[in-house]
C-alpha atoms as a PDB file:
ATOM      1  CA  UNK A   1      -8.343 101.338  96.280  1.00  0.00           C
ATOM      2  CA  UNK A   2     -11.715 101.332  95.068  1.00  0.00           C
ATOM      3  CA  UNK A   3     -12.391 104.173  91.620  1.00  0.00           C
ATOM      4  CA  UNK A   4     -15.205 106.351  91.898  1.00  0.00           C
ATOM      5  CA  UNK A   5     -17.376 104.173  89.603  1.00  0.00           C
ATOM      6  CA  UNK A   6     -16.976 100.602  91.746  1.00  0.00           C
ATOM      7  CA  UNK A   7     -17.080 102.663  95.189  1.00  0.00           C
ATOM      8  CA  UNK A   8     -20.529 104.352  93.916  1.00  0.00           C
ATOM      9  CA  UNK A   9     -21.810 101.050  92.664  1.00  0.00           C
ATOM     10  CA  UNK A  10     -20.544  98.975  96.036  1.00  0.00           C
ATOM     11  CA  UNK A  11     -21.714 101.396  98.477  1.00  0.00           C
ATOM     12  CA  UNK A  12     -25.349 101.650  96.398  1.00  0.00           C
ATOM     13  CA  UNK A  13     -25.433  97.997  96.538  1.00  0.00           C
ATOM     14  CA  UNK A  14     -24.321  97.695 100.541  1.00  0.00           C
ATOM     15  CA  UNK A  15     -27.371 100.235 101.228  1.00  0.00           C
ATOM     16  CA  UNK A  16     -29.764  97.726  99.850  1.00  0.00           C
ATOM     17  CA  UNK A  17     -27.590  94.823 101.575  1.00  0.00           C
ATOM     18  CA  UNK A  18     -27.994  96.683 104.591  1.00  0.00           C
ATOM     19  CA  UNK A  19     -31.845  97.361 104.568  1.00  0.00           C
ATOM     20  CA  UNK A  20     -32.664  94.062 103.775  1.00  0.00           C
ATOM     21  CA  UNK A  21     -30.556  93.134 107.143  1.00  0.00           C
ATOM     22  CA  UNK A  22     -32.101  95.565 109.376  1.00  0.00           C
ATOM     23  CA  UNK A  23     -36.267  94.550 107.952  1.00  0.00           C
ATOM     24  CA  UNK A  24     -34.965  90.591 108.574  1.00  0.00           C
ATOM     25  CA  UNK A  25     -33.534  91.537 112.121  1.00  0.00           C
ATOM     26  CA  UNK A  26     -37.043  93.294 113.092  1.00  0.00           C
ATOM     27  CA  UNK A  27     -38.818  90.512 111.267  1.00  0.00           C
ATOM     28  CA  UNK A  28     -36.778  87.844 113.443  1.00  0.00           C
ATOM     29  CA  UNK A  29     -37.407  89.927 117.093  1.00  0.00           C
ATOM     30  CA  UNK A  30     -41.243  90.018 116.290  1.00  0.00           C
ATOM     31  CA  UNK A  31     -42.128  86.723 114.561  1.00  0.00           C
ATOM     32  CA  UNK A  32     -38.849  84.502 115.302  1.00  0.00           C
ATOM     33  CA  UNK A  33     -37.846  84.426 119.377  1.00  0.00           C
ATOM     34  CA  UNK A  34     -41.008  82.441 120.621  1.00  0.00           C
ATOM     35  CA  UNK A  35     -44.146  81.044 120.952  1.00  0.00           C
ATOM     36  CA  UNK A  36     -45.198  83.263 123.855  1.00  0.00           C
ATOM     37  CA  UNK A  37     -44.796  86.144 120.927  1.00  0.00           C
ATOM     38  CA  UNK A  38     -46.900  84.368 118.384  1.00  0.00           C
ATOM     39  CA  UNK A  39     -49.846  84.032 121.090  1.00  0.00           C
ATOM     40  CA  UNK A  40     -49.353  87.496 121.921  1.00  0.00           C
ATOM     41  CA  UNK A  41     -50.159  88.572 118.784  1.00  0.00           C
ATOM     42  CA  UNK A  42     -52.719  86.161 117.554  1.00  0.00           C
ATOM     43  CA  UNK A  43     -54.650  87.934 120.663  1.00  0.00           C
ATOM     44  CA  UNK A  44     -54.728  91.285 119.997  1.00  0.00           C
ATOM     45  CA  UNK A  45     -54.624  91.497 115.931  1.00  0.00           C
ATOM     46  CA  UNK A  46     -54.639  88.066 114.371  1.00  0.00           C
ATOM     47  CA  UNK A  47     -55.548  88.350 110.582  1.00  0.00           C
ATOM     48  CA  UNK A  48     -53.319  91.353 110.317  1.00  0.00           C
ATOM     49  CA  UNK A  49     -49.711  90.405 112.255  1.00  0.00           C
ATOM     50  CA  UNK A  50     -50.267  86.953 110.106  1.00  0.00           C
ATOM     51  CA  UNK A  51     -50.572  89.433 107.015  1.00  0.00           C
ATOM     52  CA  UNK A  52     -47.907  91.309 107.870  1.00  0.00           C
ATOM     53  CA  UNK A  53     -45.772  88.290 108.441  1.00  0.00           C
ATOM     54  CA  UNK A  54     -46.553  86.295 105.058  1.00  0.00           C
ATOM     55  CA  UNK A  55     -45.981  90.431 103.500  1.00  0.00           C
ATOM     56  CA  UNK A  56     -42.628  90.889 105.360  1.00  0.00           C
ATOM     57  CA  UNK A  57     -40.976  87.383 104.452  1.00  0.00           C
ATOM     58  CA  UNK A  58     -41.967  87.755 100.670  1.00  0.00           C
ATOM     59  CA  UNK A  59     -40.587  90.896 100.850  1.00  0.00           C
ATOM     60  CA  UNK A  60     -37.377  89.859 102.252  1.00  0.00           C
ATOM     61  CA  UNK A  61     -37.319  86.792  99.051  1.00  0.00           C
ATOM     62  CA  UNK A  62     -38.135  89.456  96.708  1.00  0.00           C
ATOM     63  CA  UNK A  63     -35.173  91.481  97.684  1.00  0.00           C
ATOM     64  CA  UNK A  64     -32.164  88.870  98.313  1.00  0.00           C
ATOM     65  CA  UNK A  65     -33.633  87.810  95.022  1.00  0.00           C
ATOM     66  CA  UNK A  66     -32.948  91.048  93.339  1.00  0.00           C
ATOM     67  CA  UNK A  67     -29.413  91.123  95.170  1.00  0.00           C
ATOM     68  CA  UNK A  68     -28.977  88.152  92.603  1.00  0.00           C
ATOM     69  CA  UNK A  69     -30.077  89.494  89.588  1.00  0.00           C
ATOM     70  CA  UNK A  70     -28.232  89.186  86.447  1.00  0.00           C
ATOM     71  CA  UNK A  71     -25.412  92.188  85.314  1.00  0.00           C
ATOM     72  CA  UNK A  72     -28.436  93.946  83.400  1.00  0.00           C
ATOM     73  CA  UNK A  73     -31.770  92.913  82.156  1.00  0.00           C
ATOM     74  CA  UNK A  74     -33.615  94.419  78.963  1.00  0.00           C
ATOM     75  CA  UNK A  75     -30.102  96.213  78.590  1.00  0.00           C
ATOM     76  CA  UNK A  76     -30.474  97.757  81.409  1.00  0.00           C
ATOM     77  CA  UNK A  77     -27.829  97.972  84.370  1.00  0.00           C
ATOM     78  CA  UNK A  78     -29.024  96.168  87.559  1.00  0.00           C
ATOM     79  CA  UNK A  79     -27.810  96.599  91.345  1.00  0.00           C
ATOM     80  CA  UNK A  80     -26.910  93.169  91.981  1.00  0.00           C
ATOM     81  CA  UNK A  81     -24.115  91.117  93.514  1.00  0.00           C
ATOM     82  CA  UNK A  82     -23.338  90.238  89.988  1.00  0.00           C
ATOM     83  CA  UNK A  83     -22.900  93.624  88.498  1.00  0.00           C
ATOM     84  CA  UNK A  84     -20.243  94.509  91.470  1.00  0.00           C
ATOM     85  CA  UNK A  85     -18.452  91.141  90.688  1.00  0.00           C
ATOM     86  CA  UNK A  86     -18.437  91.996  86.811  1.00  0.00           C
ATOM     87  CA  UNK A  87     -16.686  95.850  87.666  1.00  0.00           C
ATOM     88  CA  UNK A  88     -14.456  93.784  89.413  1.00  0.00           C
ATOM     89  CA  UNK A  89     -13.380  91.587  86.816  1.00  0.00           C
ATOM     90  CA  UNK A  90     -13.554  94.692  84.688  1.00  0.00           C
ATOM     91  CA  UNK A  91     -11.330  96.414  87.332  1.00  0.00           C
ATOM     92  CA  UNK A  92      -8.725  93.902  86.796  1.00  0.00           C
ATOM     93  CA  UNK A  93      -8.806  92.960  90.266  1.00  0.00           C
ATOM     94  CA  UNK A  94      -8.373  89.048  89.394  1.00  0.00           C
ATOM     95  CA  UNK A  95      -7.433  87.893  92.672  1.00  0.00           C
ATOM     96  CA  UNK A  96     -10.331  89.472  94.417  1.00  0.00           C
ATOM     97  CA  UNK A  97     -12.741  88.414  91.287  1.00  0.00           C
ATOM     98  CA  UNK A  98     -11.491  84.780  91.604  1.00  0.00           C
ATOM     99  CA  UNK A  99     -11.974  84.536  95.399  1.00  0.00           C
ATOM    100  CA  UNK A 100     -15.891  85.978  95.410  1.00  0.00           C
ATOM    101  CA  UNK A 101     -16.743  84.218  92.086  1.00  0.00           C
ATOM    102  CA  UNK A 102     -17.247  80.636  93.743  1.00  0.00           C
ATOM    103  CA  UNK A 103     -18.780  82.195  96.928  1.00  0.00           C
ATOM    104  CA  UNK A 104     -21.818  84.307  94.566  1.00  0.00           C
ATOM    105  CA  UNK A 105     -22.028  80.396  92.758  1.00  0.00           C
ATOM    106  CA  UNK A 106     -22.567  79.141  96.125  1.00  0.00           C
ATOM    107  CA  UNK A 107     -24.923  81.792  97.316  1.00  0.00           C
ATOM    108  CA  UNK A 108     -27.193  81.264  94.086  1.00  0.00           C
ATOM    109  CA  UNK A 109     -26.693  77.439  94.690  1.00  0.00           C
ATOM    110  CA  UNK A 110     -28.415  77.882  98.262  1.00  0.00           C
ATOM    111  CA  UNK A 111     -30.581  80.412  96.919  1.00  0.00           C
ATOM    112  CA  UNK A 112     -32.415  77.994  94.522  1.00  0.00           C
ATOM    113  CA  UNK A 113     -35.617  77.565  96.334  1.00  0.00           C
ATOM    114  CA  UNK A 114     -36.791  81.364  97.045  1.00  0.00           C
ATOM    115  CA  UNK A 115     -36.203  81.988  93.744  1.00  0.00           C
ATOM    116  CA  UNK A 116     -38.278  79.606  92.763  1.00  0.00           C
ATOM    117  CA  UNK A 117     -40.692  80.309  95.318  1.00  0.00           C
ATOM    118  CA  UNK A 118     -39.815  84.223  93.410  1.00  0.00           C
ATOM    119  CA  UNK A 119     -40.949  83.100  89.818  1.00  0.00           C
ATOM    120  CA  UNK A 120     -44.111  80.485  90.895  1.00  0.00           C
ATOM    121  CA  UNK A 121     -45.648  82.244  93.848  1.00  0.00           C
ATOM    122  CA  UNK A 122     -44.352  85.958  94.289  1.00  0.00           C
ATOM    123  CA  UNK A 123     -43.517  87.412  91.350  1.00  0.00           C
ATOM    124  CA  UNK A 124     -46.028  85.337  88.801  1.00  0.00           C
ATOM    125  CA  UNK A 125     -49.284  83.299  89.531  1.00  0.00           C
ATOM    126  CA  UNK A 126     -47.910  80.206  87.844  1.00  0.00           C
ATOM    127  CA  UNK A 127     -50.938  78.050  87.713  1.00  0.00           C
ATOM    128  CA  UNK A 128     -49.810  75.232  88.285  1.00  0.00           C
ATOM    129  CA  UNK A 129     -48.460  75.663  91.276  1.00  0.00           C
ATOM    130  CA  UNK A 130     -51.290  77.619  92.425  1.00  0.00           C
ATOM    131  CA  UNK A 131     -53.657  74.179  91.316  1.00  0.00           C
ATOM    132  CA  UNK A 132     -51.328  72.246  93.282  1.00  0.00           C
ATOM    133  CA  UNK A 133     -51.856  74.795  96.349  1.00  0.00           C
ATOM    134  CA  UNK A 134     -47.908  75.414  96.572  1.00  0.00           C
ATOM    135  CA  UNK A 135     -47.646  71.559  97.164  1.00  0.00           C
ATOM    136  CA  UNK A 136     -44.761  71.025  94.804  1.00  0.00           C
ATOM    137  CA  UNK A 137     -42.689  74.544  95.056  1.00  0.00           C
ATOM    138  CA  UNK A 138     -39.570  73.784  97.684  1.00  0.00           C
ATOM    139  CA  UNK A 139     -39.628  75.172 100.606  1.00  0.00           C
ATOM    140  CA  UNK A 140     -38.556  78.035 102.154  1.00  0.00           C
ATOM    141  CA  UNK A 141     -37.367  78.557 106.095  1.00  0.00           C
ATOM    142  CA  UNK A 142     -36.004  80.901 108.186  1.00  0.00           C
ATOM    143  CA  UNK A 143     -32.732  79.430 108.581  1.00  0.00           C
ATOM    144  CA  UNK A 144     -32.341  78.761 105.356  1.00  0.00           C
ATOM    145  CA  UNK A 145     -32.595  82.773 104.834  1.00  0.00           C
ATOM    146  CA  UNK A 146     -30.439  83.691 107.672  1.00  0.00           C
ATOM    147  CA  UNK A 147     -27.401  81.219 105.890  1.00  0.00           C
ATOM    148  CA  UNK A 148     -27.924  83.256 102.608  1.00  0.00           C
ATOM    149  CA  UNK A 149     -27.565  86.521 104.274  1.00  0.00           C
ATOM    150  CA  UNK A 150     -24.572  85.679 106.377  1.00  0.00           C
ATOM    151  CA  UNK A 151     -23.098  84.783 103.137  1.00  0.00           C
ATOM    152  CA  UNK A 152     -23.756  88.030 101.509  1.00  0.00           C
ATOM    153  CA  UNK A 153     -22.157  89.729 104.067  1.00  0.00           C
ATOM    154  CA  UNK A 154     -19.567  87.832 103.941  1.00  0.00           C
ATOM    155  CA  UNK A 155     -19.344  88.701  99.906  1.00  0.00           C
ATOM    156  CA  UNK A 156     -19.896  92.557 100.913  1.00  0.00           C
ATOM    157  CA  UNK A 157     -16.930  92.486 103.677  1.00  0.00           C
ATOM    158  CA  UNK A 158     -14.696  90.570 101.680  1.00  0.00           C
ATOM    159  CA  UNK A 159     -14.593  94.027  98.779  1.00  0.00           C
ATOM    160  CA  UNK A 160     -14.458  96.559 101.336  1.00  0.00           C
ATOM    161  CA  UNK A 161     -11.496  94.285 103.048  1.00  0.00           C
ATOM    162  CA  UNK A 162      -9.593  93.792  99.829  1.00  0.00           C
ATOM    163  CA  UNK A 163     -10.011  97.585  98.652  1.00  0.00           C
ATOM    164  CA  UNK A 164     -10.443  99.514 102.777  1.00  0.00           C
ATOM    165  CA  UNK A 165      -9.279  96.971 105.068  1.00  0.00           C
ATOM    166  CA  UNK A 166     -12.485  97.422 106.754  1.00  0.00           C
ATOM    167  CA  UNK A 167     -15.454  95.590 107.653  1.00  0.00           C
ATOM    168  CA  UNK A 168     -19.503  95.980 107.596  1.00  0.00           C
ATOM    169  CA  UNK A 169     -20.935  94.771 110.816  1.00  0.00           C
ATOM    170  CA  UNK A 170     -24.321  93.714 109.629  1.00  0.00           C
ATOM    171  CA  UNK A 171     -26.375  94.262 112.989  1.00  0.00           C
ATOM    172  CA  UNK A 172     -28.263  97.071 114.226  1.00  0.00           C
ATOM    173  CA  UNK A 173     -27.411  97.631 117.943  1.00  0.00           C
ATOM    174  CA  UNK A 174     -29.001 101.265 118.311  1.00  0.00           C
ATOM    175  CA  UNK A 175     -32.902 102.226 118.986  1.00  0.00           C
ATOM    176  CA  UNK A 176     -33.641 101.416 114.906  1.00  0.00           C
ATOM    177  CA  UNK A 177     -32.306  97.758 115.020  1.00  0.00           C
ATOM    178  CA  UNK A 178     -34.428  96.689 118.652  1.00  0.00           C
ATOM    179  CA  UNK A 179     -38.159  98.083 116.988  1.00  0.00           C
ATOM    180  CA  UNK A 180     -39.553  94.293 117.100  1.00  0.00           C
ATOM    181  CA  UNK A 181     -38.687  94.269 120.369  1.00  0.00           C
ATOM    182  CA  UNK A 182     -40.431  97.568 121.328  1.00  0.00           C
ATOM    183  CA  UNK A 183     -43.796  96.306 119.686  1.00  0.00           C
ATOM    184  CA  UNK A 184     -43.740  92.945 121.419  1.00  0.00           C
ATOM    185  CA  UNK A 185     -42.831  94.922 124.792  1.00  0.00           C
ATOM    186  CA  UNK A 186     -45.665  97.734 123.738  1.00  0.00           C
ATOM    187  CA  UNK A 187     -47.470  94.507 123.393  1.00  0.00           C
ATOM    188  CA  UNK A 188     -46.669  92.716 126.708  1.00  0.00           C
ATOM    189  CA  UNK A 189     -47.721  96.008 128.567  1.00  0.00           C
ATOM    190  CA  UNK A 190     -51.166  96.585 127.012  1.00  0.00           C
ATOM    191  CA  UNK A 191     -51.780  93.001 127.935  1.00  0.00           C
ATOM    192  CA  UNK A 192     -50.984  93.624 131.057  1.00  0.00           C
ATOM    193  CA  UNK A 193     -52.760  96.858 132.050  1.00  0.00           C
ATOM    194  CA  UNK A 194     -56.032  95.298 130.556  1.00  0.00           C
ATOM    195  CA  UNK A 195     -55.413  92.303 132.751  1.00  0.00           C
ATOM    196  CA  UNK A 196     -54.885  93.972 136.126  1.00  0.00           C
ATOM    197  CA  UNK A 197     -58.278  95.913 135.092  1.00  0.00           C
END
């Protein structure tokens, strides 16, 4: 069973895991199901759905990115998959800390290009890169995220399975998890009344 001190820090930590899912699942329902969406909203608004889109996918970077954060920085305690898999180790839980140690190597292995995308592009102007216009910075891609993600959640039901027996299901099936889909519907609608006009 989990102490008060890992429980507080895993169930702070699956809070942020479980924003970062609900913003991507919106993100995916607005910008990610088809074309017919895309031209949908390149006719009503453009310059600012493409702003919002470029704004929403950093912002989804910037925060898996922070999920793999060091222990602490500046001696400061982070909230990162790292920290939880250091109280673990602390915890003497061995068995569990020797089973998610490979998968958070793995998860920073496939994670190598939005963090560099997070240090040249995002989170610094590196000039180079900028010079360059992004030309030499990997690439980034939706799939790419989605793996990541699935493998956090994976990380995050694997500790509440060893300490709860339970499980995280990492979707959002209620009226909050299906507001993409109300916009592009909204969308649809207002498209249509100004067509039968």
């Amino acid at each position: 069973m989990m102490d008060r001190e890992l429980r507080q820090a895993y169930e702070l930590l699956n809070n942020e895991v479980l924003w970062i899912c609900l913003r991507w699942q919106i993100f995916k329902q607005i910008y990610g199901t088809s074309r017919e969406n895309i031209e949908l909203l390149n006719e009503f608004a453009p310059v600012s759905f493409r702003i919002f889109q470029d704004s929403s996918y950093d912002d989804i970077i910037l925060s898996i990115n922070r999920l793999l954060d060091p222990p602490s920085t500046c001696g400061k305690d982070n909230l990162a998959l790292s920290r939880l898999l250091l109280m673990i180790k602390e915890k003497n839980c061995q068995e569990l800390h020797e089973e998610l140690a490979p998968t958070y190597e793995e998860i920073k292995s496939k994670s190598k290009a939005i963090i560099e995308q997070r240090h040249k592009r995002i989170g610094h102007n590196d000039l180079e890169s900028i010079k360059s216009n992004f030309h030499f910075l990997p690439g980034t891609s939706r799939h790419m995220v989605n793996d990541i993600l699935d493998d956090i959640y994976s990380f995050m039901n694997r500790v509440s399975g060893y300490f709860d027996e339970s499980e995280c299901y990492y979707r959002f099936l209620g009226p909050e998890g299906k507001d993409g889909e109300k916009l592009i519907n909204h969308l649809r609608q207002l498209k249509d009344y100004y067509s039968s006009e």
